[in-house]
PDB file of N, CA and C in Angstrom:
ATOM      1  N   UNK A   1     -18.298 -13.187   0.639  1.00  0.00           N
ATOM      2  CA  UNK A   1     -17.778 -13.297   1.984  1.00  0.00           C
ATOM      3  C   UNK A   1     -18.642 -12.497   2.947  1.00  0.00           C
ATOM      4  N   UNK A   2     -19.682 -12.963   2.912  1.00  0.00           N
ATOM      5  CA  UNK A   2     -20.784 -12.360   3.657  1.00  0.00           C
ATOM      6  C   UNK A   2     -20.876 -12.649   5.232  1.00  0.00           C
ATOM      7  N   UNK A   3     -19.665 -13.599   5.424  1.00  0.00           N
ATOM      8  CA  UNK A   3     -19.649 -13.708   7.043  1.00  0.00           C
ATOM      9  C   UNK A   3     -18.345 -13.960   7.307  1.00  0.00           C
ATOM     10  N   UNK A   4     -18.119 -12.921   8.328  1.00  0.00           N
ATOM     11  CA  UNK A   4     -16.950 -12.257   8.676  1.00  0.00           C
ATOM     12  C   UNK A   4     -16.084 -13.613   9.440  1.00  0.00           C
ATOM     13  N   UNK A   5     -16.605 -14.234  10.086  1.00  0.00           N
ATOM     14  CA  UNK A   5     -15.879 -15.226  10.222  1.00  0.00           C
ATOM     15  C   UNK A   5     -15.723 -16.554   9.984  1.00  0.00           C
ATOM     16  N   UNK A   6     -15.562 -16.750   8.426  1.00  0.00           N
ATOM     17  CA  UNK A   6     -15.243 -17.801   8.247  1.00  0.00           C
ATOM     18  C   UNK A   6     -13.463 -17.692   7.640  1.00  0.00           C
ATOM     19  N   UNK A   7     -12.702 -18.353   7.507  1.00  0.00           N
ATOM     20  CA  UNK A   7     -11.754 -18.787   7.530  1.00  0.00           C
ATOM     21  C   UNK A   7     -11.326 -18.105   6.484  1.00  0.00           C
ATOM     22  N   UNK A   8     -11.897 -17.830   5.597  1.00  0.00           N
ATOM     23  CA  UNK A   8     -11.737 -17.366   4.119  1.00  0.00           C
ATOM     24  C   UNK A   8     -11.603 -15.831   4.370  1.00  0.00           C
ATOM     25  N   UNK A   9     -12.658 -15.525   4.458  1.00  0.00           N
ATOM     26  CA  UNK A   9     -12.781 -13.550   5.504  1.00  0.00           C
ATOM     27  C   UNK A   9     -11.665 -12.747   6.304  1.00  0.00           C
ATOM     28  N   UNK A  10     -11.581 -14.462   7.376  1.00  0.00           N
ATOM     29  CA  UNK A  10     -10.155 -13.863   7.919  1.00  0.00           C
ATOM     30  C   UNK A  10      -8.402 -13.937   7.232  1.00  0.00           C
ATOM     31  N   UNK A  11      -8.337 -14.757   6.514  1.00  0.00           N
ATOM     32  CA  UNK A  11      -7.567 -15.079   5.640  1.00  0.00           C
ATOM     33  C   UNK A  11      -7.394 -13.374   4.614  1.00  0.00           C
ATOM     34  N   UNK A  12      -8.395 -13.509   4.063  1.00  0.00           N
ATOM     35  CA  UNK A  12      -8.367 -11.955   3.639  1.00  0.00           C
ATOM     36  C   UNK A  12      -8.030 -10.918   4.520  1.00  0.00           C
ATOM     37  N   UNK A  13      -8.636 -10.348   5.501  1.00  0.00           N
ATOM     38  CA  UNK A  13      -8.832  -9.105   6.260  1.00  0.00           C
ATOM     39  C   UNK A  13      -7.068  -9.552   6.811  1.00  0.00           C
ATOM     40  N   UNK A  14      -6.770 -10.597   6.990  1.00  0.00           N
ATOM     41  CA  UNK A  14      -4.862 -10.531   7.653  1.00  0.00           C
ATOM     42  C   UNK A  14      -4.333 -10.223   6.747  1.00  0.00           C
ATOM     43  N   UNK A  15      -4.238 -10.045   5.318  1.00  0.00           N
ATOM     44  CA  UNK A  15      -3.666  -9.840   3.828  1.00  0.00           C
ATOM     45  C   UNK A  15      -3.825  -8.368   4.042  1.00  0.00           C
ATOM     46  N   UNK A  16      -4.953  -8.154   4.134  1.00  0.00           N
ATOM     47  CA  UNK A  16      -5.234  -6.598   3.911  1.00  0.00           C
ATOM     48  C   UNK A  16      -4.474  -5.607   5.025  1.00  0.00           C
ATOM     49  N   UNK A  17      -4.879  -6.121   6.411  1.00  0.00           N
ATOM     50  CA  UNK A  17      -4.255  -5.118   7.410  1.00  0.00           C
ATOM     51  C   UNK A  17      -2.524  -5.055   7.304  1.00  0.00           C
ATOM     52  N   UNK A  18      -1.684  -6.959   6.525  1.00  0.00           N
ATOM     53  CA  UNK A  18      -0.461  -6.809   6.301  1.00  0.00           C
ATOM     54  C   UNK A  18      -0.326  -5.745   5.476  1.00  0.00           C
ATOM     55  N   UNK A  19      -0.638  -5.506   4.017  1.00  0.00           N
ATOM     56  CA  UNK A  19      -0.561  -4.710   3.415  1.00  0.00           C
ATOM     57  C   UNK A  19      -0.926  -3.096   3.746  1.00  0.00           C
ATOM     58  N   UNK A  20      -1.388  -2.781   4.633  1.00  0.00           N
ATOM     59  CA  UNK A  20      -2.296  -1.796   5.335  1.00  0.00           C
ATOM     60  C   UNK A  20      -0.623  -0.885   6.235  1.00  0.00           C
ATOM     61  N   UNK A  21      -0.184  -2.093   6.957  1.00  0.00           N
ATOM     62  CA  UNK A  21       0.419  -1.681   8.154  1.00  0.00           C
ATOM     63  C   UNK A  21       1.911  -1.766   6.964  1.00  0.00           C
ATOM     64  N   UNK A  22       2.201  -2.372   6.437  1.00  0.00           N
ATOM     65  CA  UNK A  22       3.457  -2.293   5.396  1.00  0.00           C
ATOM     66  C   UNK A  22       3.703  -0.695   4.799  1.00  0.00           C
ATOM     67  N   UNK A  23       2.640  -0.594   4.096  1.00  0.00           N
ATOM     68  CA  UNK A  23       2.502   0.509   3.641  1.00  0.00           C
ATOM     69  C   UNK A  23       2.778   1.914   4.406  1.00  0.00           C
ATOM     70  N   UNK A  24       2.221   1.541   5.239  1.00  0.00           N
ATOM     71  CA  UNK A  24       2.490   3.031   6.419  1.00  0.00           C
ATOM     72  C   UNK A  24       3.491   2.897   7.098  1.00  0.00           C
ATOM     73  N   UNK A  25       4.228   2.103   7.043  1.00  0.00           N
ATOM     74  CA  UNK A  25       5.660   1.734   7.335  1.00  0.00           C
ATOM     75  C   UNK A  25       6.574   2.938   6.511  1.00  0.00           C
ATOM     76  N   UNK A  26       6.033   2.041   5.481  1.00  0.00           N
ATOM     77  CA  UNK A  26       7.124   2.993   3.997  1.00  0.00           C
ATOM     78  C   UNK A  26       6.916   4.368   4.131  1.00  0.00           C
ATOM     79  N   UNK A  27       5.502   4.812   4.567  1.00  0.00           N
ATOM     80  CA  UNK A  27       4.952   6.433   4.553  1.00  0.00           C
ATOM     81  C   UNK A  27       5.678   7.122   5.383  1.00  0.00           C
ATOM     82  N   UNK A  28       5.716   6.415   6.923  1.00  0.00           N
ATOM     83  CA  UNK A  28       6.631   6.642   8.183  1.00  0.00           C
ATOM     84  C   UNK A  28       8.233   6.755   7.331  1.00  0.00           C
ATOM     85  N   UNK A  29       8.295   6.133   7.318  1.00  0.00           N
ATOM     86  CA  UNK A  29      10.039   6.344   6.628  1.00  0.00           C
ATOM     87  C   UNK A  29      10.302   7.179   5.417  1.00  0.00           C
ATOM     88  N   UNK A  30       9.454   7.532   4.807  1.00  0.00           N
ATOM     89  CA  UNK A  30       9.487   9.034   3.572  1.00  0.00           C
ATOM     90  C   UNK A  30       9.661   9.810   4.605  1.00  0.00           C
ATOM     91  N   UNK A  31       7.736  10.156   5.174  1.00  0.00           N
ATOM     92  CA  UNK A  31       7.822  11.414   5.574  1.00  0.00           C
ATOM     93  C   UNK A  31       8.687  11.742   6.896  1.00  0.00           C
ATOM     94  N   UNK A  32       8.509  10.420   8.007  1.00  0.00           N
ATOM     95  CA  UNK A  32       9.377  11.623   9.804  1.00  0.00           C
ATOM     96  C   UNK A  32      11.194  10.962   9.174  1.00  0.00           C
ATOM     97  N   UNK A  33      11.246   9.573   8.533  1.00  0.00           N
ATOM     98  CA  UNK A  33      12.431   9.435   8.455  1.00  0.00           C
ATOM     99  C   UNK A  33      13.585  10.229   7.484  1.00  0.00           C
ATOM    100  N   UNK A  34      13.090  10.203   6.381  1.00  0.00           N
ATOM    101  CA  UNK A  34      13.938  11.314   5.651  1.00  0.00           C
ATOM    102  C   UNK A  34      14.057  12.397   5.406  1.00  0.00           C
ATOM    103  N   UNK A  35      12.551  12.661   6.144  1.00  0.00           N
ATOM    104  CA  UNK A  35      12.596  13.972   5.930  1.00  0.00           C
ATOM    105  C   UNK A  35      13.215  14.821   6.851  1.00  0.00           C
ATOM    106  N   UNK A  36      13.279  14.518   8.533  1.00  0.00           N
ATOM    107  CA  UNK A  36      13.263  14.831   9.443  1.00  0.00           C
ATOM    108  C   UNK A  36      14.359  13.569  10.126  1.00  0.00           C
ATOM    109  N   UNK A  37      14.501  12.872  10.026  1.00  0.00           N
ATOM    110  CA  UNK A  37      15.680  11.921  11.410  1.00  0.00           C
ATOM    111  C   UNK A  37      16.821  11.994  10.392  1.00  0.00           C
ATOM    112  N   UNK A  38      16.714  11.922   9.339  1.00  0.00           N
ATOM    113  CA  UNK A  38      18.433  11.390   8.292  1.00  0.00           C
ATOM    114  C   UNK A  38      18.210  12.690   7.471  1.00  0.00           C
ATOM    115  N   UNK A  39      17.875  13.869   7.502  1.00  0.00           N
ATOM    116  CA  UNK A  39      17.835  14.775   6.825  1.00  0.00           C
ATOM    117  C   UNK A  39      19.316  15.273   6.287  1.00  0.00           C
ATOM    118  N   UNK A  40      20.229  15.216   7.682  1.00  0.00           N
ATOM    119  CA  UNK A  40      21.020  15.654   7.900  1.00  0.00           C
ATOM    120  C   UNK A  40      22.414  14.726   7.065  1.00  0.00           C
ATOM    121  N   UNK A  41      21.780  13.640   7.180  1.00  0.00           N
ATOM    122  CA  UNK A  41      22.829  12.455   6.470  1.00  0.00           C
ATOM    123  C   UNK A  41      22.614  12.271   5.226  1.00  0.00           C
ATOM    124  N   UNK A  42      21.023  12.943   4.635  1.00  0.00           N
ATOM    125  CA  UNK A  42      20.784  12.847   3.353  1.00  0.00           C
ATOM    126  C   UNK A  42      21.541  13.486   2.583  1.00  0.00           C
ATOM    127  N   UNK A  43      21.778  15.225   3.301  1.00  0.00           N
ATOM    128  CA  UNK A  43      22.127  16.029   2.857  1.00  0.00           C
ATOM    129  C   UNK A  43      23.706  16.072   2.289  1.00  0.00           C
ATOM    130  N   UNK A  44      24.197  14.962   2.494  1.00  0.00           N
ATOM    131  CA  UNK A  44      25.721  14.634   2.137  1.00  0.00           C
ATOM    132  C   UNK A  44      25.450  14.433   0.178  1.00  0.00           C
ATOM    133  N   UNK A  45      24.115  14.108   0.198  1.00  0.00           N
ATOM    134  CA  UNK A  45      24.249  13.720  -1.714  1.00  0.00           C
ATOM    135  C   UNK A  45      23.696  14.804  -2.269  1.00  0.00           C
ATOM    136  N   UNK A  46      23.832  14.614  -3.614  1.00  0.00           N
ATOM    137  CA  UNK A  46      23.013  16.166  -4.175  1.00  0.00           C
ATOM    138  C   UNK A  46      22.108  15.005  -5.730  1.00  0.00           C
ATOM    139  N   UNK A  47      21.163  15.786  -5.511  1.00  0.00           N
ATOM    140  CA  UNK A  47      19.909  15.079  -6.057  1.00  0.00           C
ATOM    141  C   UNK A  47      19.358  16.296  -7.353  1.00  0.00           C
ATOM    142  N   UNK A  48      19.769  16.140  -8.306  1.00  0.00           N
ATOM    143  CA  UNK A  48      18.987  17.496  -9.234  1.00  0.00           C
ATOM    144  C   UNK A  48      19.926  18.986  -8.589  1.00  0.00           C
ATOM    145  N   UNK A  49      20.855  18.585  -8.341  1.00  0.00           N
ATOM    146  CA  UNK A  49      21.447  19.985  -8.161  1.00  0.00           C
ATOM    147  C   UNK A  49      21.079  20.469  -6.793  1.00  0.00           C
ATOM    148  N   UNK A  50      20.096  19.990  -5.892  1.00  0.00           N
ATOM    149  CA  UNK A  50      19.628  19.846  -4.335  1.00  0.00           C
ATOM    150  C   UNK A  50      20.177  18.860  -3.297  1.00  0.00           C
ATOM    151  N   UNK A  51      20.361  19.594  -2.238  1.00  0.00           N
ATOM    152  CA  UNK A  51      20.514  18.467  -1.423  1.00  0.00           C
ATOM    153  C   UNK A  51      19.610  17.294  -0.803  1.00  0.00           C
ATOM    154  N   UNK A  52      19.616  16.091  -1.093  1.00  0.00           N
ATOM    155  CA  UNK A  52      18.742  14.668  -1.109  1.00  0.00           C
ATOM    156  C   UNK A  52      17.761  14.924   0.172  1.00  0.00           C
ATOM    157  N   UNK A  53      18.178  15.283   1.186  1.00  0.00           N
ATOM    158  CA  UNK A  53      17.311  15.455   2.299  1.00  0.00           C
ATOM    159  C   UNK A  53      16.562  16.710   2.362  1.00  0.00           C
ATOM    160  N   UNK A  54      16.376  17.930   2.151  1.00  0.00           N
ATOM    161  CA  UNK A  54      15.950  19.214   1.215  1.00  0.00           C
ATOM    162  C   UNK A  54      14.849  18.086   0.269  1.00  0.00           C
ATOM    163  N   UNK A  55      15.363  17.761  -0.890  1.00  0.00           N
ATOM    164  CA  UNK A  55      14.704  17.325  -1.878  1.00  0.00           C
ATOM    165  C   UNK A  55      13.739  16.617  -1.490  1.00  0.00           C
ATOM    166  N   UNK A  56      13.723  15.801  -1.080  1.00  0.00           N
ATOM    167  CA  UNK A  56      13.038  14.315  -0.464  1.00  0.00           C
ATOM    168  C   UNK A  56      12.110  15.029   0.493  1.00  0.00           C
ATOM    169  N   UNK A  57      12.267  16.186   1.681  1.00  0.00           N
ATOM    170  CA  UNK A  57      11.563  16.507   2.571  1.00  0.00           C
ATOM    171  C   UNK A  57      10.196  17.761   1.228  1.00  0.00           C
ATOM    172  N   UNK A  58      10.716  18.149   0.350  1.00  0.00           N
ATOM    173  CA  UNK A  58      10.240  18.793  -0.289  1.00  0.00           C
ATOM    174  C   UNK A  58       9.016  18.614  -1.328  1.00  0.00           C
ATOM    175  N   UNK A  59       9.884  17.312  -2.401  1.00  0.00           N
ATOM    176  CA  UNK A  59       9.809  17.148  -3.754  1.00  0.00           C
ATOM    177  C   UNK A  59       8.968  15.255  -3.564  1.00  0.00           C
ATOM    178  N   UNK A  60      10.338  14.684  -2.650  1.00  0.00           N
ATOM    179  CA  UNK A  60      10.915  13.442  -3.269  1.00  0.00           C
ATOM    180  C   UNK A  60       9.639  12.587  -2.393  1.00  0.00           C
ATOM    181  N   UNK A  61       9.334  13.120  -1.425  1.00  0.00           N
ATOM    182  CA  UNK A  61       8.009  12.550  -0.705  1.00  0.00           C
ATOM    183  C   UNK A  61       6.572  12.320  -1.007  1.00  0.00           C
ATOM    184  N   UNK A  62       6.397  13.423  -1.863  1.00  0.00           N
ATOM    185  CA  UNK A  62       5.097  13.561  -2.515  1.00  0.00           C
ATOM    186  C   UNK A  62       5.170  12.503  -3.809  1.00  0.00           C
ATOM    187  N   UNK A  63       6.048  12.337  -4.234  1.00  0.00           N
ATOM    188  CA  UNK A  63       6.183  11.087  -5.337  1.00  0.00           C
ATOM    189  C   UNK A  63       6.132   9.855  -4.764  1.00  0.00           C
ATOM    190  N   UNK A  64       6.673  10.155  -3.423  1.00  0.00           N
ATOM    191  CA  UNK A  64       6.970   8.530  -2.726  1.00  0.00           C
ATOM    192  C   UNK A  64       5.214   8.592  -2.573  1.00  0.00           C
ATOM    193  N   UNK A  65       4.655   9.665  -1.794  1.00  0.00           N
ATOM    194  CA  UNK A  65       2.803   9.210  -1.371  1.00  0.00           C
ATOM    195  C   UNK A  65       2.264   8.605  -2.321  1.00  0.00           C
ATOM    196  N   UNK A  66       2.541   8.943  -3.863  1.00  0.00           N
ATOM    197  CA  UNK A  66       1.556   8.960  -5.281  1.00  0.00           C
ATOM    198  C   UNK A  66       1.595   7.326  -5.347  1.00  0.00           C
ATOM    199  N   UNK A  67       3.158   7.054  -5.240  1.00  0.00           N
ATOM    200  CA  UNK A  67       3.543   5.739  -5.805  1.00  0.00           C
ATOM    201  C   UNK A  67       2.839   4.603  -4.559  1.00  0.00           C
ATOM    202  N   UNK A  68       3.021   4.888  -3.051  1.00  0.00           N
ATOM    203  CA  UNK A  68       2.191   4.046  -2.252  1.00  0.00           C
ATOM    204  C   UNK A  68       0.343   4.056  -2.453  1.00  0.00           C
ATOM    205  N   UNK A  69       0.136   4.874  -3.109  1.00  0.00           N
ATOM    206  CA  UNK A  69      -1.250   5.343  -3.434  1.00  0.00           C
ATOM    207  C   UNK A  69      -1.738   4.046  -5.048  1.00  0.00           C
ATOM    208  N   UNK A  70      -0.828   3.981  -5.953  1.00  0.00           N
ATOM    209  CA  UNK A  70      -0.398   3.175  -6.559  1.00  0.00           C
ATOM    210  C   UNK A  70      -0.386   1.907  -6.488  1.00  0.00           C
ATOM    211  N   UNK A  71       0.602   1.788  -5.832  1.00  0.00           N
ATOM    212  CA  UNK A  71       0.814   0.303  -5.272  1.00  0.00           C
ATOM    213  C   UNK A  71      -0.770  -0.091  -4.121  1.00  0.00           C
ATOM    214  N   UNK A  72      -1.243   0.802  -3.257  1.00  0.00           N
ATOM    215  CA  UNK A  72      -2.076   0.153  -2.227  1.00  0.00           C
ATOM    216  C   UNK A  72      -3.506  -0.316  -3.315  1.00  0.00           C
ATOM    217  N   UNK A  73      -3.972   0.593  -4.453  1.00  0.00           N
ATOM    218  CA  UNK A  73      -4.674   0.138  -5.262  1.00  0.00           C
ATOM    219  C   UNK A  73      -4.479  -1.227  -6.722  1.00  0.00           C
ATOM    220  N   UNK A  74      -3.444  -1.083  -6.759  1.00  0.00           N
ATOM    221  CA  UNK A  74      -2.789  -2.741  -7.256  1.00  0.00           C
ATOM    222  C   UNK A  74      -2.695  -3.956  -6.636  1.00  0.00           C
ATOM    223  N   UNK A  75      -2.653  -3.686  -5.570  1.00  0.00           N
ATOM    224  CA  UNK A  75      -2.398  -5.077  -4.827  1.00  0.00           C
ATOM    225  C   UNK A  75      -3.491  -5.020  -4.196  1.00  0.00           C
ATOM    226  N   UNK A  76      -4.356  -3.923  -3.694  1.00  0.00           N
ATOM    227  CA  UNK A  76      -5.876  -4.522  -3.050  1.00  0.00           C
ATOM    228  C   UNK A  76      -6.790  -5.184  -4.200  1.00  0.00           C
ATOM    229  N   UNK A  77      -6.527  -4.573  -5.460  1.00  0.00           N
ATOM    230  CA  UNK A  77      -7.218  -5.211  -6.466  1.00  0.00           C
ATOM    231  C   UNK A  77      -7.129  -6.629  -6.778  1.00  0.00           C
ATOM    232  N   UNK A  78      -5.558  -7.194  -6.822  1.00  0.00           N
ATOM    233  CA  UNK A  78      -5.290  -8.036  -6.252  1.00  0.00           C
ATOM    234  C   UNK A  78      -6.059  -8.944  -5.405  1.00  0.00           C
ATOM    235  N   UNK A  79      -5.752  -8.364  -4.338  1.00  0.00           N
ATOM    236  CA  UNK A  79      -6.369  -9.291  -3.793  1.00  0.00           C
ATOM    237  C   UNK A  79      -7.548  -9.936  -3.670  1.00  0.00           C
ATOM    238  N   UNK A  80      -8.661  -8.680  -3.817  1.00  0.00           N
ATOM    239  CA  UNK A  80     -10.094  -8.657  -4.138  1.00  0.00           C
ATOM    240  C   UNK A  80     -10.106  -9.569  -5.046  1.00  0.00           C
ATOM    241  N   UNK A  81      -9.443  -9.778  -6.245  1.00  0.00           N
ATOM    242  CA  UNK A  81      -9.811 -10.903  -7.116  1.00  0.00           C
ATOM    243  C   UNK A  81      -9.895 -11.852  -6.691  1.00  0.00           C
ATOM    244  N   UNK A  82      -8.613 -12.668  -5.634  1.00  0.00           N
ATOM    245  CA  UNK A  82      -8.084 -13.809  -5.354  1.00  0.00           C
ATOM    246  C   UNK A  82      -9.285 -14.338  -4.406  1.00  0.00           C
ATOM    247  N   UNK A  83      -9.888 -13.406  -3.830  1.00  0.00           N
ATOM    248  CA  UNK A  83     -10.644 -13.613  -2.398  1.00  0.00           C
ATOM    249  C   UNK A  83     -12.295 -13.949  -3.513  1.00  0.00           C
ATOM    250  N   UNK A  84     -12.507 -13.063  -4.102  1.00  0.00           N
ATOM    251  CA  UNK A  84     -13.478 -12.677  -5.211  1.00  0.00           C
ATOM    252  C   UNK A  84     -14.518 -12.302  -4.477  1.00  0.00           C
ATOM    253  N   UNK A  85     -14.120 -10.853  -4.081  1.00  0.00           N
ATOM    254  CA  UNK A  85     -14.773  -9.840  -3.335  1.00  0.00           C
ATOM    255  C   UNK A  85     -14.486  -8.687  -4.370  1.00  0.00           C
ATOM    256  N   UNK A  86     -13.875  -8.529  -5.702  1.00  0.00           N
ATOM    257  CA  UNK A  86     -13.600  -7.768  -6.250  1.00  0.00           C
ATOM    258  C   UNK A  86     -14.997  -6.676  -6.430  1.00  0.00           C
ATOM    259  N   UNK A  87     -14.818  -5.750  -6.835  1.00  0.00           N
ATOM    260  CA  UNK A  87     -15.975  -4.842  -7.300  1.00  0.00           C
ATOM    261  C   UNK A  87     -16.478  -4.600  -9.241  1.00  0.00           C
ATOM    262  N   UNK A  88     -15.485  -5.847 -10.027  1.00  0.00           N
ATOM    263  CA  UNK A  88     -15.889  -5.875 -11.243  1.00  0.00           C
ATOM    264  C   UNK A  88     -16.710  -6.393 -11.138  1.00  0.00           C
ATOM    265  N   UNK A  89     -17.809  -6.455 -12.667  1.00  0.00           N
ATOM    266  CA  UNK A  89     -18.836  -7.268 -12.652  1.00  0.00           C
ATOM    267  C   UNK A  89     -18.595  -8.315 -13.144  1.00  0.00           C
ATOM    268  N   UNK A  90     -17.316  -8.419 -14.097  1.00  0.00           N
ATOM    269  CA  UNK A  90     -16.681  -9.780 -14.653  1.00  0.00           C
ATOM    270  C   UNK A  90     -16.146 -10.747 -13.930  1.00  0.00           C
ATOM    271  N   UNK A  91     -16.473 -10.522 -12.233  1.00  0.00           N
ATOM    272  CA  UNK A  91     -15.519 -11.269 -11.888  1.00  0.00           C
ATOM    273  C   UNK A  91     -16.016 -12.158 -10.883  1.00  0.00           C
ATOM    274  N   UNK A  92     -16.919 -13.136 -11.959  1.00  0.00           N
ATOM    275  CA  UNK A  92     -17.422 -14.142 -11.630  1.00  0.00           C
ATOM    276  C   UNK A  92     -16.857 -15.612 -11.754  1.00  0.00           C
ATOM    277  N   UNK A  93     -15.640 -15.599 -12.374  1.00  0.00           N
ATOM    278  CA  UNK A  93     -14.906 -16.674 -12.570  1.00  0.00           C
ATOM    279  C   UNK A  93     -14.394 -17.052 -10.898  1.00  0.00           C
ATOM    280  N   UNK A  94     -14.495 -16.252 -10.444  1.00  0.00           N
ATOM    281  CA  UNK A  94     -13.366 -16.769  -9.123  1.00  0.00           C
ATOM    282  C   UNK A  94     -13.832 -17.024  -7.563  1.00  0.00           C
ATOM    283  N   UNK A  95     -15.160 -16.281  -8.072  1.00  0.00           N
ATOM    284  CA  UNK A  95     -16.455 -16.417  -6.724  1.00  0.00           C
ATOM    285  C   UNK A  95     -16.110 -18.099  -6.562  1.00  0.00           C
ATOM    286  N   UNK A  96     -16.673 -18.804  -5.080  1.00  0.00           N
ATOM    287  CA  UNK A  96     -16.782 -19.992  -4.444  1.00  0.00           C
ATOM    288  C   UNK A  96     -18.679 -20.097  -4.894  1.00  0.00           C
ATOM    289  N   UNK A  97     -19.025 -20.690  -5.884  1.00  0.00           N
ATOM    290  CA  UNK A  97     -20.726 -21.256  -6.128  1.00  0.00           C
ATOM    291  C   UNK A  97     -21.036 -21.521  -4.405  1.00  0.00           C
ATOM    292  N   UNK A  98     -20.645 -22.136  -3.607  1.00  0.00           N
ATOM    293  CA  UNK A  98     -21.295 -22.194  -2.448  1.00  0.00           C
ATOM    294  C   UNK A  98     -21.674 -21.402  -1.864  1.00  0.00           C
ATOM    295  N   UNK A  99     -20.771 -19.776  -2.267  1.00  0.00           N
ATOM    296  CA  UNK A  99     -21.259 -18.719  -1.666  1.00  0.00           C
ATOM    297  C   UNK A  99     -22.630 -18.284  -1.691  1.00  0.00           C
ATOM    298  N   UNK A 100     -23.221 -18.664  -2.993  1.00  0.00           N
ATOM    299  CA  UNK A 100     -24.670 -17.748  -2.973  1.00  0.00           C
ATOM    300  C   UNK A 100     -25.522 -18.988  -2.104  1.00  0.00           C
ATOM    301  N   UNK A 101     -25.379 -19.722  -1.775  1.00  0.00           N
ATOM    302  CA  UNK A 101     -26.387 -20.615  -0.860  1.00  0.00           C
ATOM    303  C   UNK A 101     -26.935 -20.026   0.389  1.00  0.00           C
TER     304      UNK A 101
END
């Protein structure tokens, strides 16, 4: 995908920024939402003997980053295959032959 605008490129790069802007959605809602706007409403449950909003602003966020860290490298891999922009060297099954022309 050596030229940014063909149909295929952009097709990709809208996949990616969805996934891009999704993601930091979820980040936004760990870190200012639970930690900080519903802290207070969290704090009604008890989580490990802690209160959920305590926990979560503490503990429970840094697991939530690992796991979006996770997920953003699974599904870009993903996608890289589908597009076959991947960075394996095996992954010549899925390239378009017209490409190298």
């Amino acid at each position: 995908m050596s030229d940014s605008h063909r149909p295929q490129a952009k097709a990709y790069w809208a996949k990616n920024i969805r996934l891009v802007l999704s993601l930091l959605a979820a980040w936004f809602l760990v870190s200012f939402g639970m930690a900080i706007l519903f802290v207070e409403f969290l704090d009604d449950f008890r989580f490990f003997g802690f209160k959920f909003g305590f926990w979560m602003a503490q503990q429970g966020s840094i697991y939530c980053f690992v796991i979006i860290i996770f997920v953003y490298v699974y599904k870009m891999n993903k996608l890289d295959h589908k597009y076959g922009v991947s960075e394996d060297k095996d992954d010549t099954w899925n390239q378009n032959p017209e490409s190298d022309k």
